[in-house]
C-alpha atoms as a PDB file:
ATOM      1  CA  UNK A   1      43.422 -39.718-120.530  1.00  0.00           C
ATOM      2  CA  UNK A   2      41.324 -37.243-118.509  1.00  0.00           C
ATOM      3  CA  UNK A   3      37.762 -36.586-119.604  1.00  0.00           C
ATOM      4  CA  UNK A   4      35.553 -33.804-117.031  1.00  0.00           C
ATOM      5  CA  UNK A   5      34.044 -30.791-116.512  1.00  0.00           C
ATOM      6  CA  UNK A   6      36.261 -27.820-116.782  1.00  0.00           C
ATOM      7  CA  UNK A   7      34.965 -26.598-113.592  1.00  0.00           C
ATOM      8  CA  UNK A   8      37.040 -29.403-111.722  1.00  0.00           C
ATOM      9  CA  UNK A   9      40.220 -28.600-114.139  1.00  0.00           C
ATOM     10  CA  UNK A  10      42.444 -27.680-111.206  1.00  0.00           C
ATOM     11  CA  UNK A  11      41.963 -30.526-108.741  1.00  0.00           C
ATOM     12  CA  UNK A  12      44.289 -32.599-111.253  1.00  0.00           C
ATOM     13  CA  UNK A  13      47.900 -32.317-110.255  1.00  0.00           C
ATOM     14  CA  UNK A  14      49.271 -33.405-113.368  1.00  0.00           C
ATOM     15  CA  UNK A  15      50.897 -30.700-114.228  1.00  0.00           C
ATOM     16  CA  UNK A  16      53.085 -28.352-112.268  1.00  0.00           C
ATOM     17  CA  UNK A  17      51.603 -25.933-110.152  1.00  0.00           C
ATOM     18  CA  UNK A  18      53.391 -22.762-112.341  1.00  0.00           C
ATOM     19  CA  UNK A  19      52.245 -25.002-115.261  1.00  0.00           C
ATOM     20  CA  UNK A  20      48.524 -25.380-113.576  1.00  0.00           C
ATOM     21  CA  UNK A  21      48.017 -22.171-113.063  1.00  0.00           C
ATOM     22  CA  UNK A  22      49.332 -20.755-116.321  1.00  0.00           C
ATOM     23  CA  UNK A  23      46.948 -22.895-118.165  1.00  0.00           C
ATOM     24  CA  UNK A  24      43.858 -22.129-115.834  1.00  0.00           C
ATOM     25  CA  UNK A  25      44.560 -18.723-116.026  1.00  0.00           C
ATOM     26  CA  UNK A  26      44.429 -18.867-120.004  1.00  0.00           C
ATOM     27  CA  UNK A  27      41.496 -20.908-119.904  1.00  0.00           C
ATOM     28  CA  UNK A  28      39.541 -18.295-117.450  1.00  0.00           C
ATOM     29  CA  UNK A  29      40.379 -15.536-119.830  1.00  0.00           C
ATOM     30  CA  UNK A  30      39.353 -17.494-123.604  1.00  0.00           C
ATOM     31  CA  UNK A  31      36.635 -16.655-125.280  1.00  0.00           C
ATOM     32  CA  UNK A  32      35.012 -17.083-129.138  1.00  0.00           C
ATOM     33  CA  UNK A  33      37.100 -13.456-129.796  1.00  0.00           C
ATOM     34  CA  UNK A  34      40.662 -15.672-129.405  1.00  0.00           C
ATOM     35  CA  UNK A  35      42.496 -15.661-132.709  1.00  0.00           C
ATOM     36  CA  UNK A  36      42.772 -18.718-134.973  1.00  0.00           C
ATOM     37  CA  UNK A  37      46.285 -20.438-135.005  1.00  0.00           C
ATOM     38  CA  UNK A  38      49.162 -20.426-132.395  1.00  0.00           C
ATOM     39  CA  UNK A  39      48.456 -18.108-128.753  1.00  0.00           C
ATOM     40  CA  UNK A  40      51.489 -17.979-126.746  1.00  0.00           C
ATOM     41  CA  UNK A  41      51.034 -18.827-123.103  1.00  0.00           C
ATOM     42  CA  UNK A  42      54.988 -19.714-122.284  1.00  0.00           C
ATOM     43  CA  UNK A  43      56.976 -19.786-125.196  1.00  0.00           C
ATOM     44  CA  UNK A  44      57.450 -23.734-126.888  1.00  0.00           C
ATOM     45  CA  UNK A  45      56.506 -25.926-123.705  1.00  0.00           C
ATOM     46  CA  UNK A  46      53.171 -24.128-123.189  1.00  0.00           C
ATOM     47  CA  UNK A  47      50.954 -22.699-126.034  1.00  0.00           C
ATOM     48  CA  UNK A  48      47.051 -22.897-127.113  1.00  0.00           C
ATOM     49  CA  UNK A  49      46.104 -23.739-130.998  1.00  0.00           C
ATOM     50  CA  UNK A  50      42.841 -21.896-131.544  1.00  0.00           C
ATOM     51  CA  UNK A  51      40.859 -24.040-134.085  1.00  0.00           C
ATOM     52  CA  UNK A  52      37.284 -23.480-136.285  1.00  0.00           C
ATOM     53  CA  UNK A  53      36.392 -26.031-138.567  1.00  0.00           C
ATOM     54  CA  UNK A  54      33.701 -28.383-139.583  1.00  0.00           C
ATOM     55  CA  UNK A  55      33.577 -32.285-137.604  1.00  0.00           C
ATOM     56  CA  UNK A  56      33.967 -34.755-139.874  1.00  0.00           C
ATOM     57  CA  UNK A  57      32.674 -38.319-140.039  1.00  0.00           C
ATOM     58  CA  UNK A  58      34.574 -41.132-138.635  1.00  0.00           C
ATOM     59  CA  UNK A  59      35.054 -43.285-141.529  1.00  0.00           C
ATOM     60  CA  UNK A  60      37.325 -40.431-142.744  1.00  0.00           C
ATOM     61  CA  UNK A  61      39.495 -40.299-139.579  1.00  0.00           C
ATOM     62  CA  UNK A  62      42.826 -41.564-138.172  1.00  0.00           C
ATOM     63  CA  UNK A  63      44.217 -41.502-134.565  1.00  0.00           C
ATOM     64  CA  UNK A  64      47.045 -39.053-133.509  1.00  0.00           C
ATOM     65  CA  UNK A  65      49.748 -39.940-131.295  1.00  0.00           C
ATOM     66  CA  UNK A  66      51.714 -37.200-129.818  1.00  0.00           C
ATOM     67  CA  UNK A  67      55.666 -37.752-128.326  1.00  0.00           C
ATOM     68  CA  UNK A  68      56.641 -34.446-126.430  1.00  0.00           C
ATOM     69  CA  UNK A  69      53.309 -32.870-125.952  1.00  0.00           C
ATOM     70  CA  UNK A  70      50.348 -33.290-124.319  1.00  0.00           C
ATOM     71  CA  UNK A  71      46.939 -32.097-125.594  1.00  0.00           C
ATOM     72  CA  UNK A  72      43.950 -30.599-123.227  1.00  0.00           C
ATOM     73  CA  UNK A  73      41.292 -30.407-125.569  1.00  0.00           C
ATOM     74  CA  UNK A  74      38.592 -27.954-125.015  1.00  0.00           C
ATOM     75  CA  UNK A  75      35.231 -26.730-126.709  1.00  0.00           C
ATOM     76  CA  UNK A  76      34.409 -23.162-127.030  1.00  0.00           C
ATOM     77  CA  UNK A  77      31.140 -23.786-129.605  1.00  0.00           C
ATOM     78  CA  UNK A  78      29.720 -26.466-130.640  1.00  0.00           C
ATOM     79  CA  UNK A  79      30.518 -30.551-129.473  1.00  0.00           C
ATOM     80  CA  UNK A  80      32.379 -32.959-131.237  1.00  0.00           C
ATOM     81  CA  UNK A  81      33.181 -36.738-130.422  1.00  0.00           C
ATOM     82  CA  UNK A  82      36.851 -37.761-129.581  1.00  0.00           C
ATOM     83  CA  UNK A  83      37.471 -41.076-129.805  1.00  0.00           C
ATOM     84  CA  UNK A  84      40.468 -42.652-128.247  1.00  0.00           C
ATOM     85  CA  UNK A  85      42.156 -46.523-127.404  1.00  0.00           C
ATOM     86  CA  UNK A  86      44.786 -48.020-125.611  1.00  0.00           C
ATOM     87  CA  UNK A  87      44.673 -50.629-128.426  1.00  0.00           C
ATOM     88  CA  UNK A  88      48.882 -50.928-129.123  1.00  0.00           C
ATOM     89  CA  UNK A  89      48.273 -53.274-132.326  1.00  0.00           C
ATOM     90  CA  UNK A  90      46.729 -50.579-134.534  1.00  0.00           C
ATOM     91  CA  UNK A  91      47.932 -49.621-137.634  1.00  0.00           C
ATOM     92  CA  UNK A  92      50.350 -46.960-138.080  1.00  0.00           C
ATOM     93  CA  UNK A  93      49.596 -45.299-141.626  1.00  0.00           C
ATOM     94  CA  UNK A  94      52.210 -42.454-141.019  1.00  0.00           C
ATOM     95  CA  UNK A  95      55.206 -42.592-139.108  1.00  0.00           C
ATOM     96  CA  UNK A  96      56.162 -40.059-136.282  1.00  0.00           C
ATOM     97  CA  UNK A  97      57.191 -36.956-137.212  1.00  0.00           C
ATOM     98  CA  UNK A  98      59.318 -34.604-134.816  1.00  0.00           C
ATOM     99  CA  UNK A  99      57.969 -31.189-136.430  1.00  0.00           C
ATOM    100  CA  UNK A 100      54.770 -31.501-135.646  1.00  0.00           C
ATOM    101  CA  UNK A 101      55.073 -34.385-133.013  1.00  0.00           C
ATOM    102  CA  UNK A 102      52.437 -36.267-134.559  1.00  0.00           C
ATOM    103  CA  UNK A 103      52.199 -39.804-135.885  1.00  0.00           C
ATOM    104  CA  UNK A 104      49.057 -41.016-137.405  1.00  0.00           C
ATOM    105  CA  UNK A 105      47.255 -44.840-136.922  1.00  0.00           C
ATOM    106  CA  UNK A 106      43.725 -46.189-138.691  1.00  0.00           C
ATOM    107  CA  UNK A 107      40.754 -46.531-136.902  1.00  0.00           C
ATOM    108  CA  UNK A 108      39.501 -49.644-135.155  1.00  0.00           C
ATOM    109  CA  UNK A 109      36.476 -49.743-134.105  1.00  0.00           C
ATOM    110  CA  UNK A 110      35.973 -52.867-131.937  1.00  0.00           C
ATOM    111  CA  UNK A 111      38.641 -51.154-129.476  1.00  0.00           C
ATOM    112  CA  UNK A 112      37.712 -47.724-129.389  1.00  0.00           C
ATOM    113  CA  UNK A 113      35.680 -45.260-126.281  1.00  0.00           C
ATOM    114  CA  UNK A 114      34.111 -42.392-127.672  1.00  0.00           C
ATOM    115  CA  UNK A 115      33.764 -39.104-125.736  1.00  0.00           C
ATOM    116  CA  UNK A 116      31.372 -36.413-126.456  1.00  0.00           C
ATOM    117  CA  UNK A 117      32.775 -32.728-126.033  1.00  0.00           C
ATOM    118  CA  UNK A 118      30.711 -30.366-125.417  1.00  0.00           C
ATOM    119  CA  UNK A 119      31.530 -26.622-123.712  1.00  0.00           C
ATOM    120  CA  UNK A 120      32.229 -26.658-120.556  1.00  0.00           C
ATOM    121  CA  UNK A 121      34.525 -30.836-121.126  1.00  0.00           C
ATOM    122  CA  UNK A 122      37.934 -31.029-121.738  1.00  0.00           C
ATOM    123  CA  UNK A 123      40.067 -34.151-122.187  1.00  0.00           C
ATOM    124  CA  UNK A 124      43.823 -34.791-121.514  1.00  0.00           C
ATOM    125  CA  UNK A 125      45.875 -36.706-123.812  1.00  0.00           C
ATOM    126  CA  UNK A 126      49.130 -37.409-122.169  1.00  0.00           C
ATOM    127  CA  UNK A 127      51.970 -38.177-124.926  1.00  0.00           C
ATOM    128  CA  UNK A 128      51.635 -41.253-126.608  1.00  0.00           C
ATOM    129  CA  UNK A 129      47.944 -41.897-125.848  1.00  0.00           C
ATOM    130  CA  UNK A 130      45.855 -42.302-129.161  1.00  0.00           C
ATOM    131  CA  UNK A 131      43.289 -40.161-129.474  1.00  0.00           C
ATOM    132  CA  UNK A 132      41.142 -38.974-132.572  1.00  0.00           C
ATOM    133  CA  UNK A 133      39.341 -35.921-131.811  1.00  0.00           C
ATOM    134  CA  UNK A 134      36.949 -33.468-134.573  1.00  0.00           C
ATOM    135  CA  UNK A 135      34.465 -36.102-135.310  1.00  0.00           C
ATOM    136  CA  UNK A 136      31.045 -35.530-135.915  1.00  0.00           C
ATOM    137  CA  UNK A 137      29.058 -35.843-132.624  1.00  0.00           C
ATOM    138  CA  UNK A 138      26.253 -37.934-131.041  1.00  0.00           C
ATOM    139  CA  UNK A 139      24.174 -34.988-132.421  1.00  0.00           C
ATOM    140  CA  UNK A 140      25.348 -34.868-135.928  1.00  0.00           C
ATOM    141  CA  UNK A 141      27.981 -32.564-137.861  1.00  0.00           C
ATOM    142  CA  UNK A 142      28.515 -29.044-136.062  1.00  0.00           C
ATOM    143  CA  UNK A 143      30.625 -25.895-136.069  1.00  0.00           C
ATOM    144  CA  UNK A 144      33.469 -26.329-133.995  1.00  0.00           C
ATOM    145  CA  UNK A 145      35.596 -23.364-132.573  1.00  0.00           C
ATOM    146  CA  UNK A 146      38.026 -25.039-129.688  1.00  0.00           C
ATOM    147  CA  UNK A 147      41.448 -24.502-127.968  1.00  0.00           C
ATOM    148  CA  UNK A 148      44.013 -27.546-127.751  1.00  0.00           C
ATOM    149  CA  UNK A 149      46.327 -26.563-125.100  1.00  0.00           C
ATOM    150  CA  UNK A 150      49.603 -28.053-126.028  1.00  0.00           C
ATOM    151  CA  UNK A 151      52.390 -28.989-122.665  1.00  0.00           C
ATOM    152  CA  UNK A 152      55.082 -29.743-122.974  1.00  0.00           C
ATOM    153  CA  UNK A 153      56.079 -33.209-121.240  1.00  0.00           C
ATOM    154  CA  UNK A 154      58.820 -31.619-119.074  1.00  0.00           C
ATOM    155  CA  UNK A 155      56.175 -29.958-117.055  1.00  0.00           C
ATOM    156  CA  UNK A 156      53.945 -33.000-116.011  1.00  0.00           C
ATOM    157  CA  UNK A 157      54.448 -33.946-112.145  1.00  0.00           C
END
């Protein structure tokens, strides 16, 4: 997991450098006028999900695990918490799916590190970290319009 300012995105060499600089080109250009749903950045190993929607409180949210991809999370309006753990006994409540690459575990709080988002953060989940992002933030319930930048695992370093 990754969590800084967007400013410092490319001094991680996580990805590959074609990889890097597809995604930090993308991320120069977005802005609130991006559409909602699916923008195509290199076919299926590199692609943005544009996303508005409400955060919700934490009692009614679940980690997500991810197998192939890896999320960058990033706000364009708004700030939401993301929680995350490295906890590896919590419980999975449904089982990994390969469309979708996406398995889903309850919440425990006595293991869990929140992270406020706000614009200008992004975090990295790398596949198989647990991570539980669109939850209401320090600051209450907002308006949320974001990117998750989805990798695909074959173009980490």
């Amino acid at each position: 997991m990754i969590f800084d300012s967007l400013k410092n995105f490319a001094k991680y060499s996580v990805f590959t450098d074609d990889a890097t600089k597809k995604i930090s080109e993308f991320i120069a250009k977005a802005d609130l006028n991006l559409p909602i749903g699916r923008n195509e950045i290199d076919g299926d190993k590199l692609f943005a999900s544009v996303q508005s929607y409400t955060t919700r409180d934490l009692s009614a949210s679940v980690y997500e695990v991810h197998h192939e991809y890896v999320d960058i999370q990033l706000i364009l309006a708004g700030e939401e918490s993301i929680y995350y753990t490295t906890d590896e006994k919590v419980e999975e409540t449904k089982a990994y799916a390969a469309e979708g690459d996406c398995a889903l575990y309850a919440f425990k709080k006595e293991t869990a590190t929140m992270l406020n988002l706000q614009v200008g953060d992004f975090a990295v989940f790398l596949p198989y970290e647990l991570h539980m992002p669109c939850v209401d933030s320090v600051n209450g319930k907002k308006e949320i319009r974001k990117i998750v930048v989805k990798i695909h695992k074959s173009l980490l370093k």
